[in-house]
Protein backbone atom coordinates (compact mmCIF):
# COMPACT_ATOMS: atom_id res chain seq x y z
CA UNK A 1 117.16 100.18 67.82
CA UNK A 2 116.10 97.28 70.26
CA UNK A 3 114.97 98.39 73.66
CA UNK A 4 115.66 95.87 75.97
CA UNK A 5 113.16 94.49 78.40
CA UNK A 6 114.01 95.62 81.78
CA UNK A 7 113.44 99.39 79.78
CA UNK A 8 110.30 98.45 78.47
CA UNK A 9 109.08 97.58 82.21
CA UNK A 10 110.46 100.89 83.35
CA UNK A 11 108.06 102.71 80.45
CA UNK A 12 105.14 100.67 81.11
CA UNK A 13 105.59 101.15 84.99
CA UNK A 14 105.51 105.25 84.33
CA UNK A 15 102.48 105.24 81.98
CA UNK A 16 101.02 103.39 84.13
CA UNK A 17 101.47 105.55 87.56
CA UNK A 18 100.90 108.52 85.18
CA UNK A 19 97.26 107.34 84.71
CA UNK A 20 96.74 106.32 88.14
CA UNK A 21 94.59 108.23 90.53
CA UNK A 22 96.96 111.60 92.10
CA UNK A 23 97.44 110.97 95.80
CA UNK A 24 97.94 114.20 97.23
CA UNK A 25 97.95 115.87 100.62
CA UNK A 26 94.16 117.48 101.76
CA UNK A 27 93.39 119.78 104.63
CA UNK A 28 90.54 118.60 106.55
CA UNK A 29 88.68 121.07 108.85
CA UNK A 30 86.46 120.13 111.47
CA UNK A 31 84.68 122.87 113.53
CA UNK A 32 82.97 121.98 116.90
CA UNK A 33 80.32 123.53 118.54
CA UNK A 34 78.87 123.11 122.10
CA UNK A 35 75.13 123.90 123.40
CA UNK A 36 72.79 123.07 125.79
CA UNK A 37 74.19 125.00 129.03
CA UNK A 38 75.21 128.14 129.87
CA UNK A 39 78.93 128.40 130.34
CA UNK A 40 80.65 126.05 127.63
CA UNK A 41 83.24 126.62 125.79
CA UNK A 42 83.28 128.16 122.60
CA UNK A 43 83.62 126.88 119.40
CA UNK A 44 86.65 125.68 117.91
CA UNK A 45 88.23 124.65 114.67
CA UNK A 46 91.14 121.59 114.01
CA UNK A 47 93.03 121.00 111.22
CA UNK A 48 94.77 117.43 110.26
CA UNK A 49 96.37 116.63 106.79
CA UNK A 50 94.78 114.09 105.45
CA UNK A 51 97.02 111.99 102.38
CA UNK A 52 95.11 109.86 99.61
CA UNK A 53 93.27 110.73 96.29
CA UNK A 54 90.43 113.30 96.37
CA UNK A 55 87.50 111.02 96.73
CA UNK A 56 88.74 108.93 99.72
CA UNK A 57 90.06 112.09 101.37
CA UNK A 58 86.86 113.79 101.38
CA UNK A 59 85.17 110.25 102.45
CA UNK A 60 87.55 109.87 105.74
CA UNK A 61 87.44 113.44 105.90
CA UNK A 62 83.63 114.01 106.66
CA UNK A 63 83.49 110.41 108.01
CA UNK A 64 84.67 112.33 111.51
CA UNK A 65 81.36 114.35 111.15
CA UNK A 66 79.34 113.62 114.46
CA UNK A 67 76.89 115.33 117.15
CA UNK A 68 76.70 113.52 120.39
CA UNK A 69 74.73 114.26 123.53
CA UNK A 70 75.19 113.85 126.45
CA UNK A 71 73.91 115.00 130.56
CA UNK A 72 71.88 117.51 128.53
CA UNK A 73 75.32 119.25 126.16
CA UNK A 74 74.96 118.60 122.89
CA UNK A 75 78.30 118.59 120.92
CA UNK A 76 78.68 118.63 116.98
CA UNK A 77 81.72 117.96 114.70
CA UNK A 78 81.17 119.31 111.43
CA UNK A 79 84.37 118.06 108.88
CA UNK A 80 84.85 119.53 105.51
CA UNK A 81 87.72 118.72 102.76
CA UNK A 82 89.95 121.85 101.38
């Protein structure tokens, strides 16, 4: 039986996205905090979906990490991949 070539392409293609790296959809979670005055609100938690391979979910992910201050109210962002 000869397989013809536009089939063979169409087997390699598959193996190939079969071994590739899974891109799947990630929750990120970010939680954010407020201090430094009386009176601010209180803390808070978003969620955004986040759609790539583990390793460069997790990287943009906790790349939105931050603490800023500012006029003497310090607010942190603390972002975790689950």
């Amino acid at each position: 039986m000869k397989l013809r070539p536009s089939l063979l392409l169409a087997l390699a293609f598959v193996s190939l996205v079969g071994m590739s790296s899974c891109v799947r959809e990630y929750t990120c979670q970010c939680g954010i905090t407020y201090t430094g005055q009386p009176g601010l609100p209180d803390s808070s938690t978003k969620e955004y979906p986040v759609k790539d391979t583990k390793k460069k979910a997790k990287s943009i992910c906790e790349g939105n990490s931050f603490t800023s201050e500012q006029n003497g109210i310090t607010t942190t962002e603390h972002c975790y991949l689950y």
